[in-house]
Protein backbone atom coordinates (compact mmCIF):
# COMPACT_ATOMS: atom_id res chain seq x y z
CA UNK A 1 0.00 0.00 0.00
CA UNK A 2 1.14 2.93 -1.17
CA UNK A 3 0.38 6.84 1.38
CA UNK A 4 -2.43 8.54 0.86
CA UNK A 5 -0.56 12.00 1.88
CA UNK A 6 1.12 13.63 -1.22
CA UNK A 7 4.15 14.40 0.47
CA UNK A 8 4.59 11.19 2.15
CA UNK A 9 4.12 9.64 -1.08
CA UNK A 10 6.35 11.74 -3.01
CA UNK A 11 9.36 10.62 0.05
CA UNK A 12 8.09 6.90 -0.47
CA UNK A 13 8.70 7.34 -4.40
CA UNK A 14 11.66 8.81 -4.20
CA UNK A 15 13.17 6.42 -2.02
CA UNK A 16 12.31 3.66 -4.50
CA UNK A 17 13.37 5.10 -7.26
CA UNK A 18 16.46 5.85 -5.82
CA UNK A 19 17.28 2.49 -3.84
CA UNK A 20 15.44 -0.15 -6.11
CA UNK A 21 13.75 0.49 -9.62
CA UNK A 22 15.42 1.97 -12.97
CA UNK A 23 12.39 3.92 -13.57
CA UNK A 24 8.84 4.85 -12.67
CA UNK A 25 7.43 1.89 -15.04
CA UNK A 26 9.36 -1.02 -13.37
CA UNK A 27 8.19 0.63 -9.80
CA UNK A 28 4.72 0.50 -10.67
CA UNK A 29 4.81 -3.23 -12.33
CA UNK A 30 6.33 -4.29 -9.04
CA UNK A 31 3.95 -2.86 -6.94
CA UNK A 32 1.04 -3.13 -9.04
CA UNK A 33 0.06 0.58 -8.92
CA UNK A 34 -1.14 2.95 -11.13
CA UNK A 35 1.42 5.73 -12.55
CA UNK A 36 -0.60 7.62 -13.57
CA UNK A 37 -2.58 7.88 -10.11
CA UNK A 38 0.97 8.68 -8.88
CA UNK A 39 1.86 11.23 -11.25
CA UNK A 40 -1.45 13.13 -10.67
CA UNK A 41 -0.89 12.98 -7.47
CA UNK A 42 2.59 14.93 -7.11
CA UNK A 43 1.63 16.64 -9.76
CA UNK A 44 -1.08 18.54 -7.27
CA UNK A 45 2.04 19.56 -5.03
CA UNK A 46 4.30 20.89 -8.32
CA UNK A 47 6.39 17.61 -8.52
CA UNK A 48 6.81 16.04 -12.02
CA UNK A 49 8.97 12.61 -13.19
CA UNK A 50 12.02 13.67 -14.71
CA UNK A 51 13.68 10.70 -16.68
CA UNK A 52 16.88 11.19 -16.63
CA UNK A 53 17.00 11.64 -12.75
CA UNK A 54 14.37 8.58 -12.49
CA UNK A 55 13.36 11.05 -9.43
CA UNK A 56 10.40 13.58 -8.80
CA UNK A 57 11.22 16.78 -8.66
């Protein structure tokens, strides 16, 4: 389960973008989420995927 709370999420993301997947598409096979439901959400608090730093910021 992923948070609710769009800045907790955008921590949680983060983290597992940085310590376990190559990109946002591998992260949400593995956890069987949405990314698009994640992208909306950060996008609601200015935060947008960038690629190349497979972070949001």
């Amino acid at each position: 389960m992923i948070p609710k709370d769009p800045v907790m999420l955008l921590s949680f993301v983060n983290l597992k973008l940085r310590d376990y997947y190559g990109n946002l598409e591998m992260l949400c096979e593995d956890l069987d989420i949405d990314a698009r439901e994640i992208v909306d959400k950060l996008s609601n608090i200015d935060y947008h995927y960038d690629k190349e730093k497979n972070q949001f910021v």
